[in-house]
C-alpha atoms as a PDB file:
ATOM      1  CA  UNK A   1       0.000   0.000   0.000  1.00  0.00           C
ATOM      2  CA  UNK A   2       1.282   3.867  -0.894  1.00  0.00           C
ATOM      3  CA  UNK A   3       0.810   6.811   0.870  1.00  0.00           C
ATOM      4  CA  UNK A   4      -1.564   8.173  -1.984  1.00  0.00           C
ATOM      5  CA  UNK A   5      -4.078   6.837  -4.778  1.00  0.00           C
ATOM      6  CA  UNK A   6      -4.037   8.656  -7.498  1.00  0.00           C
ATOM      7  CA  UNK A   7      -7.791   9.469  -8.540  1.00  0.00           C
ATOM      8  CA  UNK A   8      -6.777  12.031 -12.000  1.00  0.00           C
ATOM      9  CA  UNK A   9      -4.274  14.562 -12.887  1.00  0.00           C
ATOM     10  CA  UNK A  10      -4.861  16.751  -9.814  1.00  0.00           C
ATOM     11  CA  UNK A  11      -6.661  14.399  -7.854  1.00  0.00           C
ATOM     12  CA  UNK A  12      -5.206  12.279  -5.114  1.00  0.00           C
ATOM     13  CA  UNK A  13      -6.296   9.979  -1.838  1.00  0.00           C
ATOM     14  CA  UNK A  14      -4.683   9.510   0.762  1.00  0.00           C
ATOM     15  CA  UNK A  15      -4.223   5.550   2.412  1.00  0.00           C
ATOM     16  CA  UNK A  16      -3.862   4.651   6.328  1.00  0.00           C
ATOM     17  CA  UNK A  17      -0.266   5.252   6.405  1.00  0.00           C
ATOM     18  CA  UNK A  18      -1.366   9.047   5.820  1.00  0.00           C
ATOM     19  CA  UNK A  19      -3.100   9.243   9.387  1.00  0.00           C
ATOM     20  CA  UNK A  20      -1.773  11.590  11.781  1.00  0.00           C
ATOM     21  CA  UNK A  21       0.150  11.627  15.272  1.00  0.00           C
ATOM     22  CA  UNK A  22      -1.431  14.354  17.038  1.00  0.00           C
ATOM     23  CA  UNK A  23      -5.043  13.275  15.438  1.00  0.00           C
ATOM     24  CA  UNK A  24      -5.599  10.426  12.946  1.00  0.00           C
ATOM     25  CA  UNK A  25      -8.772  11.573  11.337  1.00  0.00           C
ATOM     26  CA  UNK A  26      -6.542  14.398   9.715  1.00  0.00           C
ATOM     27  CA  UNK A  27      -3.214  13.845   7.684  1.00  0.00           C
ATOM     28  CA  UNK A  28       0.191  13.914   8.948  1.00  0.00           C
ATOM     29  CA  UNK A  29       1.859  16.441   6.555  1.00  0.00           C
ATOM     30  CA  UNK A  30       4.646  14.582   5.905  1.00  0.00           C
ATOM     31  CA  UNK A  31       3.389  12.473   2.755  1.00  0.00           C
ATOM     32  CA  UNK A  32       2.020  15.521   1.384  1.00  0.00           C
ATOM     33  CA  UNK A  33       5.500  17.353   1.404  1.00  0.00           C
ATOM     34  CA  UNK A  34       6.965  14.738  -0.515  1.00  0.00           C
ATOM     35  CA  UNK A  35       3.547  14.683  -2.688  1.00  0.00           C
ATOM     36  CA  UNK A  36       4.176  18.473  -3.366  1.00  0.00           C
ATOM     37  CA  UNK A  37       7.943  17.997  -4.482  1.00  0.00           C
ATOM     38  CA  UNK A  38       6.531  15.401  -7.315  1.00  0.00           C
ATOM     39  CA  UNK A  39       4.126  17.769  -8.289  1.00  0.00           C
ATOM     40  CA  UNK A  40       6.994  20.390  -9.072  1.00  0.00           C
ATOM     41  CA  UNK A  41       9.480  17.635 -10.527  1.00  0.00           C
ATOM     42  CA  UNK A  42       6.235  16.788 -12.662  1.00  0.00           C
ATOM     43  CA  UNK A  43       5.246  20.032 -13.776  1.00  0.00           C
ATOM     44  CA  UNK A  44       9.104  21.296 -14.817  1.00  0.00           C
ATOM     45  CA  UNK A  45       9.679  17.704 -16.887  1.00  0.00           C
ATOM     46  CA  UNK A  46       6.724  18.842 -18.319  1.00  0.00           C
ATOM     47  CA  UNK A  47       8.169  22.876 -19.574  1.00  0.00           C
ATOM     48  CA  UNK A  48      11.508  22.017 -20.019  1.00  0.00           C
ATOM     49  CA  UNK A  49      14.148  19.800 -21.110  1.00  0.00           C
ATOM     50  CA  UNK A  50      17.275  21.397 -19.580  1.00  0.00           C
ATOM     51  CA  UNK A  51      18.350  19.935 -15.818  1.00  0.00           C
ATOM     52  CA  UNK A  52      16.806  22.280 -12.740  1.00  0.00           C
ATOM     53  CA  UNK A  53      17.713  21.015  -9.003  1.00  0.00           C
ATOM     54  CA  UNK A  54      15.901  22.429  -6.497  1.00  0.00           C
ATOM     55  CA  UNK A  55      17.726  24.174  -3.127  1.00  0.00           C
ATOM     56  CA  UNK A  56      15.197  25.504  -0.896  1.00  0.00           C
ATOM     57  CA  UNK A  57      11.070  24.299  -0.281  1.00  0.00           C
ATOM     58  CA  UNK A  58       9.299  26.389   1.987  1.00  0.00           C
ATOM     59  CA  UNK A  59       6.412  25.194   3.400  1.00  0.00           C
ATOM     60  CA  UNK A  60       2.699  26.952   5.238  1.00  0.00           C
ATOM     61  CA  UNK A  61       0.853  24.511   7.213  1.00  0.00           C
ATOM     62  CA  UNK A  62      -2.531  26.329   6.705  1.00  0.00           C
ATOM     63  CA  UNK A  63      -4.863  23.994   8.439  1.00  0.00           C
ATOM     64  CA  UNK A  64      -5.233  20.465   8.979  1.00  0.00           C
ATOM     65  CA  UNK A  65      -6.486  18.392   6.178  1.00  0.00           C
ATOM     66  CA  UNK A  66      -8.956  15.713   6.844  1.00  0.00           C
ATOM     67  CA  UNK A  67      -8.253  12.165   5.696  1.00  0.00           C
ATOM     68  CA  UNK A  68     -10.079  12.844   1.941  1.00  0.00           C
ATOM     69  CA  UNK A  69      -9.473  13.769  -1.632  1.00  0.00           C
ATOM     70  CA  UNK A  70      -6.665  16.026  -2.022  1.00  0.00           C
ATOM     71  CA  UNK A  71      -6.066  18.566  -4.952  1.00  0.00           C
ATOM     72  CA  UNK A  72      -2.595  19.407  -6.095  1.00  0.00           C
ATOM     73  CA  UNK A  73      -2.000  22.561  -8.500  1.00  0.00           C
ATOM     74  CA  UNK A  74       1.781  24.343  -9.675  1.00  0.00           C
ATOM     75  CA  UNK A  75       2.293  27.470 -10.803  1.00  0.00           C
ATOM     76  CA  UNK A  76       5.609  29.027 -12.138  1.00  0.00           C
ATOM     77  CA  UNK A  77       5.533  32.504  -9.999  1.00  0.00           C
ATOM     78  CA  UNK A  78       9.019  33.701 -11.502  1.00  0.00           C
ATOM     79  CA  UNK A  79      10.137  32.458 -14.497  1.00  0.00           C
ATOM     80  CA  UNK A  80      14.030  32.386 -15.422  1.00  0.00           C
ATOM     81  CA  UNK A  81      16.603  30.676 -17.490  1.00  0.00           C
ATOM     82  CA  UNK A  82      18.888  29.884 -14.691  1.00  0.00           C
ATOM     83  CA  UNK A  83      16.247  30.231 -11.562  1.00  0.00           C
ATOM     84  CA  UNK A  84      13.284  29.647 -10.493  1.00  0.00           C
ATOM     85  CA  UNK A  85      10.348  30.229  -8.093  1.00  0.00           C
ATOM     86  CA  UNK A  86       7.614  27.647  -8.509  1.00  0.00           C
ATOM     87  CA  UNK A  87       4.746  27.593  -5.987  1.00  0.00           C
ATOM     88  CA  UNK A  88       2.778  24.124  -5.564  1.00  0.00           C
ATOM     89  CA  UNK A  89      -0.931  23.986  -3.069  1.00  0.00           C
ATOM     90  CA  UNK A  90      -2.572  20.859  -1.061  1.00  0.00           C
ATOM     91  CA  UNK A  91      -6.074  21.702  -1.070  1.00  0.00           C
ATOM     92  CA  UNK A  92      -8.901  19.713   0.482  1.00  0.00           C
ATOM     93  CA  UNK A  93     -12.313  21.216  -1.254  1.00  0.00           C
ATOM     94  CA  UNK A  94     -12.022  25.227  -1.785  1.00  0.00           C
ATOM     95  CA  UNK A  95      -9.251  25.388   0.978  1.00  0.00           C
ATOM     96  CA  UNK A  96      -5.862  25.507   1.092  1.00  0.00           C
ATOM     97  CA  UNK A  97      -4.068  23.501   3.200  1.00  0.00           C
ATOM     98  CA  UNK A  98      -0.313  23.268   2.360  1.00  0.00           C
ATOM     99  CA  UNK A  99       1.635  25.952   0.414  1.00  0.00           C
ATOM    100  CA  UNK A 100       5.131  25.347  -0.819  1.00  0.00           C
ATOM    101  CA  UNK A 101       7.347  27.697  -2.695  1.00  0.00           C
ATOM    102  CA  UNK A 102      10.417  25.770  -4.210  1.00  0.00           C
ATOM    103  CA  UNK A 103      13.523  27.883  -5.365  1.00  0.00           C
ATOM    104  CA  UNK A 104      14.866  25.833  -8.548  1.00  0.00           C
ATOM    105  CA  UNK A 105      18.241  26.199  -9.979  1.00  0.00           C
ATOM    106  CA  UNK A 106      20.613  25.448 -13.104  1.00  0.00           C
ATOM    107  CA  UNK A 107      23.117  23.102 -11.500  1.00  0.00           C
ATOM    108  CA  UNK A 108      26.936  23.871 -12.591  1.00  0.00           C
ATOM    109  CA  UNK A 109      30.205  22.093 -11.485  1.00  0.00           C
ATOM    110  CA  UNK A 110      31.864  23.359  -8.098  1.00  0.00           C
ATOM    111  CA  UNK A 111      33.308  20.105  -7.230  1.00  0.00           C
ATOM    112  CA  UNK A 112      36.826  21.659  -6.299  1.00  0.00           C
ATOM    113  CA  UNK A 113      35.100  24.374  -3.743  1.00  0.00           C
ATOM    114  CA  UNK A 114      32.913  21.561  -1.966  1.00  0.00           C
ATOM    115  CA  UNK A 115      33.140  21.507   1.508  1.00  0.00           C
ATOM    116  CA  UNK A 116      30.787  21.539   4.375  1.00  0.00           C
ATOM    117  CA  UNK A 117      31.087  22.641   8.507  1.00  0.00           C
ATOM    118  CA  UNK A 118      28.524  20.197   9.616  1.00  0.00           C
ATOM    119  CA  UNK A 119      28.895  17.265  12.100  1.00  0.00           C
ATOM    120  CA  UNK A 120      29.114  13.572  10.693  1.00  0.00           C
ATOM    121  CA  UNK A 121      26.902  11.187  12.280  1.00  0.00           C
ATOM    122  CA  UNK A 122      27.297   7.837  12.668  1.00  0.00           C
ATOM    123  CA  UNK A 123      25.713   5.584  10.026  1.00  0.00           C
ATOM    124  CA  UNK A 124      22.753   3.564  10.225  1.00  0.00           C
ATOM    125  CA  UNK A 125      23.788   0.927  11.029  1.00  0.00           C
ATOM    126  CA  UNK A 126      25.501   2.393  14.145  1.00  0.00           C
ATOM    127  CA  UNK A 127      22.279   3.195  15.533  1.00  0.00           C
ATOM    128  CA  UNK A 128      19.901   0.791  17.536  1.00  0.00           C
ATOM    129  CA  UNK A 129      16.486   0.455  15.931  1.00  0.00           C
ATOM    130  CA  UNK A 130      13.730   2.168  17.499  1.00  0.00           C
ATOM    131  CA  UNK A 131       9.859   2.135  17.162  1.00  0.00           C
ATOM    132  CA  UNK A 132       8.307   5.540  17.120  1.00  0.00           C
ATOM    133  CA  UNK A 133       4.888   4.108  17.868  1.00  0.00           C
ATOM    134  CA  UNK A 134       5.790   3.478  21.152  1.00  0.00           C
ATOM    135  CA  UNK A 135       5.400   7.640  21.535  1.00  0.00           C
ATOM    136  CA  UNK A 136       3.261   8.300  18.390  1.00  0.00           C
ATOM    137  CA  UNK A 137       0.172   7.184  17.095  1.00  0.00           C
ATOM    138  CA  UNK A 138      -0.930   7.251  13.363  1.00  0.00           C
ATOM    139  CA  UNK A 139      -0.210   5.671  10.494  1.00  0.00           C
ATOM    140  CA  UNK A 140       2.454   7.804   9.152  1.00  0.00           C
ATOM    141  CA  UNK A 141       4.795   6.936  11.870  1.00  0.00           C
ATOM    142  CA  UNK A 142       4.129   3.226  12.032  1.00  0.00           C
ATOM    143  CA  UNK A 143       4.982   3.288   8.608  1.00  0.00           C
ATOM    144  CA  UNK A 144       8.882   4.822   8.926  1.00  0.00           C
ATOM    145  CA  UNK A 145      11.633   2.767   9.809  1.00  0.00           C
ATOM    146  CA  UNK A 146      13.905   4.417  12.432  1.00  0.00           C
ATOM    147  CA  UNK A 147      17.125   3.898  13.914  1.00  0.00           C
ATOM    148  CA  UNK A 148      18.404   6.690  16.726  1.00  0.00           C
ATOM    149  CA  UNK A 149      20.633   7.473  19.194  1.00  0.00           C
ATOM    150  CA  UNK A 150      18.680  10.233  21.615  1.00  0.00           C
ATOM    151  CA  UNK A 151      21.671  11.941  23.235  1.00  0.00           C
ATOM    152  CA  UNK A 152      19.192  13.900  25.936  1.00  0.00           C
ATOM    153  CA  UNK A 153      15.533  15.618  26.257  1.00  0.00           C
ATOM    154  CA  UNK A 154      15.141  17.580  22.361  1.00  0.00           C
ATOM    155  CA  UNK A 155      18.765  16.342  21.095  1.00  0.00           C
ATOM    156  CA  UNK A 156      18.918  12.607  18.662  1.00  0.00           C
ATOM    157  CA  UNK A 157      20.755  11.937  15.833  1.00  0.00           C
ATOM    158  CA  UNK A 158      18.686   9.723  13.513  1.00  0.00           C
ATOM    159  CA  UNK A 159      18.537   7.613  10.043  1.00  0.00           C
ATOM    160  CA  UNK A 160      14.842   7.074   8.529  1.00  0.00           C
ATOM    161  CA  UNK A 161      13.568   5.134   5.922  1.00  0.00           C
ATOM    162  CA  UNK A 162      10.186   3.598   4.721  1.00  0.00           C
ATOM    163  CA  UNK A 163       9.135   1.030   1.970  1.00  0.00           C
ATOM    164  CA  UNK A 164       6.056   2.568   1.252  1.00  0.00           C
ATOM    165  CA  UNK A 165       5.172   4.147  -2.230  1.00  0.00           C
ATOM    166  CA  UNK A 166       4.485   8.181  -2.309  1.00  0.00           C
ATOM    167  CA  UNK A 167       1.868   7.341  -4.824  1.00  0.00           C
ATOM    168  CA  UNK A 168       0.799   3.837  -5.938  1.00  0.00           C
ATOM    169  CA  UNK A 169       1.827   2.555  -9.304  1.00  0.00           C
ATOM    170  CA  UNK A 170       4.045   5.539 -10.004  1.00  0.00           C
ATOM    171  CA  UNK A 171       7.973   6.237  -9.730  1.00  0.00           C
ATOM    172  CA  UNK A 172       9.118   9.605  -8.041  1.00  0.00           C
ATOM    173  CA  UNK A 173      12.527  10.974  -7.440  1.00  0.00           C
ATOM    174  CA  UNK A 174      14.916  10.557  -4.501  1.00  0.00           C
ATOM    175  CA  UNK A 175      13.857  14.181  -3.302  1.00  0.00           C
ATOM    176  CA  UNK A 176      10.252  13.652  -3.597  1.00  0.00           C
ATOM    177  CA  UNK A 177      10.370  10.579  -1.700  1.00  0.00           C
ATOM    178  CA  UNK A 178      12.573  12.263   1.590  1.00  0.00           C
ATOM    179  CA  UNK A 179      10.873  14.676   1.412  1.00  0.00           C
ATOM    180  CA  UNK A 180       7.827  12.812   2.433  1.00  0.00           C
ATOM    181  CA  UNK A 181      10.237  12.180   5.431  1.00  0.00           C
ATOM    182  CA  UNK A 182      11.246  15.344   6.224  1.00  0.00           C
ATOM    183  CA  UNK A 183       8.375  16.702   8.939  1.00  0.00           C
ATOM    184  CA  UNK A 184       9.680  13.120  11.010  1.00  0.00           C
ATOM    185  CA  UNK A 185      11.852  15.805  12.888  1.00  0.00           C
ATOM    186  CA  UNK A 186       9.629  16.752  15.171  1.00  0.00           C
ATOM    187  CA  UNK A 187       8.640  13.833  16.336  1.00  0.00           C
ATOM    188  CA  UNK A 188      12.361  12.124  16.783  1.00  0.00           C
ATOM    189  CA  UNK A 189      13.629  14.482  19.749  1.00  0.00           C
ATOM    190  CA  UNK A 190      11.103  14.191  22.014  1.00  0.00           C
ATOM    191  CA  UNK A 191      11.619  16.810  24.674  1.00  0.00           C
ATOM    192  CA  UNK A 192       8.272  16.764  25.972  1.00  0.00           C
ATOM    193  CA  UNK A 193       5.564  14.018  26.449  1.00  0.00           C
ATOM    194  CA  UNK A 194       3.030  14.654  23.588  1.00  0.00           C
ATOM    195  CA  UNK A 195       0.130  12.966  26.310  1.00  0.00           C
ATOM    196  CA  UNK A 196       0.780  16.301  28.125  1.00  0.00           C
ATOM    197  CA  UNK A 197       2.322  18.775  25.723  1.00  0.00           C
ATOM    198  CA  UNK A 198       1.228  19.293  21.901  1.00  0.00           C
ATOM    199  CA  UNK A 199       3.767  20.680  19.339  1.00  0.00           C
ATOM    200  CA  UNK A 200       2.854  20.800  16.410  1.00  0.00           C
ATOM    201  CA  UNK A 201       4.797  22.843  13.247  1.00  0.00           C
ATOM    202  CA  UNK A 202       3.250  25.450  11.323  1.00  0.00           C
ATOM    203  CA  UNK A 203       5.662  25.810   8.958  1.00  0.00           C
ATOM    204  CA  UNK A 204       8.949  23.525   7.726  1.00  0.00           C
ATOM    205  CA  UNK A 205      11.546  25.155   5.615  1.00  0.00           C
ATOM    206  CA  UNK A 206      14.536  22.897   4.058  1.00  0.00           C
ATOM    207  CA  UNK A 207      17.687  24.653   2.703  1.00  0.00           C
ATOM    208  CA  UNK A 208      19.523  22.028  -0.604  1.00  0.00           C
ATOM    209  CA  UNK A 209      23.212  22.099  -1.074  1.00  0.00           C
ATOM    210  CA  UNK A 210      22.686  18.738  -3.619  1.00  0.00           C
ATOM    211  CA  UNK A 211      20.020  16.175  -4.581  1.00  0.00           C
ATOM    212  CA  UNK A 212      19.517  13.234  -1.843  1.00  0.00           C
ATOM    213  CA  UNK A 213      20.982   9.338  -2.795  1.00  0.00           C
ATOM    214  CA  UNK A 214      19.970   6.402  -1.317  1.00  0.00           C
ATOM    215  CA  UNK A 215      17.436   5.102   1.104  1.00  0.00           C
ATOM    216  CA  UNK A 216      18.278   6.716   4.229  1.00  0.00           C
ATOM    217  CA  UNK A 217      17.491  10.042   5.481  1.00  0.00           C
ATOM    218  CA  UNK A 218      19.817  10.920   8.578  1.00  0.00           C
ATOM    219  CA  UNK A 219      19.140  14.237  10.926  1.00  0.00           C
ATOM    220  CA  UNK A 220      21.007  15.760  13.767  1.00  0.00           C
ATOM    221  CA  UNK A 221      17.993  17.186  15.114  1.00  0.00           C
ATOM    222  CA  UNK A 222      17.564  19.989  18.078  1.00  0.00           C
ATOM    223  CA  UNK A 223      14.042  20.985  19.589  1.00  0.00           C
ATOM    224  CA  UNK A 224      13.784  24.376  21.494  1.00  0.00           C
ATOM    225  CA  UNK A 225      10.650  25.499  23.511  1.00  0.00           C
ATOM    226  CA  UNK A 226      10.636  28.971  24.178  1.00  0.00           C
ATOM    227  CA  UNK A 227       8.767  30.640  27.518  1.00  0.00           C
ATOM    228  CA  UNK A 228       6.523  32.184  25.724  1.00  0.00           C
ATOM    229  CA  UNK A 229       4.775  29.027  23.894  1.00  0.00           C
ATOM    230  CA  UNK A 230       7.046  29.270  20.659  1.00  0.00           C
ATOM    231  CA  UNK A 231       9.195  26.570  19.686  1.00  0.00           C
ATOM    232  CA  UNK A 232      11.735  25.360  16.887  1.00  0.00           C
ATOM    233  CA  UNK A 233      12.757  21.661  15.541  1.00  0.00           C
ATOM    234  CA  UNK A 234      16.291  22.463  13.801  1.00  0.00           C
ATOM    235  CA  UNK A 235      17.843  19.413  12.041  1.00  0.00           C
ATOM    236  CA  UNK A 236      20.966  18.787   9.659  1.00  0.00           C
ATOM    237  CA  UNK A 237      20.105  16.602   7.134  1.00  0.00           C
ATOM    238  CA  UNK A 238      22.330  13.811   5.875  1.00  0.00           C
ATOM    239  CA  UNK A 239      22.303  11.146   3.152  1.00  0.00           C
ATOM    240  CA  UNK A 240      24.776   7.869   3.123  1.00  0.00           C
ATOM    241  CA  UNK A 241      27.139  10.500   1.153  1.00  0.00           C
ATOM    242  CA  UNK A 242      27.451  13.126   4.387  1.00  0.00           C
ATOM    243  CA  UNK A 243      24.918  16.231   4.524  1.00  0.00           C
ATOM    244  CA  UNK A 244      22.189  17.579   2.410  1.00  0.00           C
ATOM    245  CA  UNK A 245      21.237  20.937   3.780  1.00  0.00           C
ATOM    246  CA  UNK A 246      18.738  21.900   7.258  1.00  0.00           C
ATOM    247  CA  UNK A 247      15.132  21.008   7.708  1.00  0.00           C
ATOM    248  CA  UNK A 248      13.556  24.037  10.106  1.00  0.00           C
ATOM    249  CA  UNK A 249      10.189  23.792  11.800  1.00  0.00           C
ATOM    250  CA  UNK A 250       8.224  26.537  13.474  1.00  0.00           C
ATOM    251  CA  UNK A 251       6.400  25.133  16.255  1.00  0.00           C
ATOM    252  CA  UNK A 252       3.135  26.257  18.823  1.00  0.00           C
ATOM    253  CA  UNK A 253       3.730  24.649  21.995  1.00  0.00           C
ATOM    254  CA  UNK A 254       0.705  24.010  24.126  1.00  0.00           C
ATOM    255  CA  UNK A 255       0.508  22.540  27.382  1.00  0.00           C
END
């Protein structure tokens, strides 16, 4: 079973593994992120035939969205030869529930001024499995394999992976498919019980540096709460390779 059924061109359902933590009649974002990164891929295969990579998706968490039909529309909001703004929606009837604008650019060789100031982590398979279900509830979560080390309260170093389909039937890209991973970070340092504190994000912005390989996602992930009921999940985001860019998260925190 995939995360989504896809009813048209537009059209899409979401499955079980779709359900969320904090309330599984509505969605857990996270399929719909990667959903929304297809949609974008799709739609620029579609205009042109030179390569584009994208390097930054910035997401609005509008509302929830009920477990139902889903509408998906792109739109190119600045046109360029070199760059990019494309904006994609998650709609659920006439409402909005997900905005993304993706920054898209002409990749060029800068192999010999690589270099990074990020942390390694160990590997996968340095890091004892664990079973987020044992916190979370939902679909989406039962559905991810994880493997952590949680270091203390808000601070764990991670690798995630699932085997289950963005969309049945259909093959998506290596981006698309972590991306659908990518709102996990809030859920993987756990500095609060979520019986007694809710946390959810209202936003989640990820910054690029090159395309994601592989299977695993890793994160080096940090959660502040602030005193005045603001809070932030900040990760570093890894493949097999070494890292990929930040994932940031806005959060409410509600006793």
């Amino acid at each position: 079973m995939s995360y989504f059924d896809r009813l048209d061109a537009n059209r899409f359902v979401p499955t079980r593994h779709v359900s969320g933590a904090w309330d599984e009649t509505m969605q857990h974002i996270g399929p719909a992120l990667g959903l929304l990164v297809h949609a974008v891929e799709s739609d620029l295969a579609a205009r042109r035939d030179d390569p584009m990579v994208i390097s930054r998706l910035s997401y609005e968490l509008l509302g929830v969205v009920p477990m139902d039909v889903v509408d998906v529309a792109v739109e190119v909001i600045r046109p360029g030869r070199t760059i990019e703004l494309v904006e994609a929606t998650y709609s659920h009837g006439d409402r909005v529930g997900i905005r993304v604008r993706a920054w898209l650019q002409q990749p060029r060789d800068t192999t010999e001024l690589a270099g990074d100031g990020f942390d390694p982590i160990p590997g996968p398979d340095e890091m004892a499995p664990w079973d987020p279900t044992t916190v979370w509830r939902g679909g989406y979560l039962a559905s991810a394999q994880v493997r952590r080390i949680a270091d203390a309260p808000g601070r764990s170093r991670y690798w995630v992976r699932t085997d289950v389909p963005l969309i049945a039937g259909e093959e998506v890209g290596d981006l698309a498919r972590m991306a659908a991973l990518f709102d996990i970070a809030n859920g993987m340092a756990i500095r609060a019980d979520p019986e007694q504190v809710h946390y959810p994000n209202i936003d989640l912005t990820a910054h690029l540096v090159r395309p994601p390989r592989g299977e695993w996602l890793g994160y080096d992930t940090r959660v502040t709460f602030g005193p005045g009921g603001l809070g932030l999940t900040s990760s570093v985001i890894h493949d097999e390779a070494g890292p990929l860019g930040t994932v940031s998260q806005s959060l409410t925190v509600r006793p």
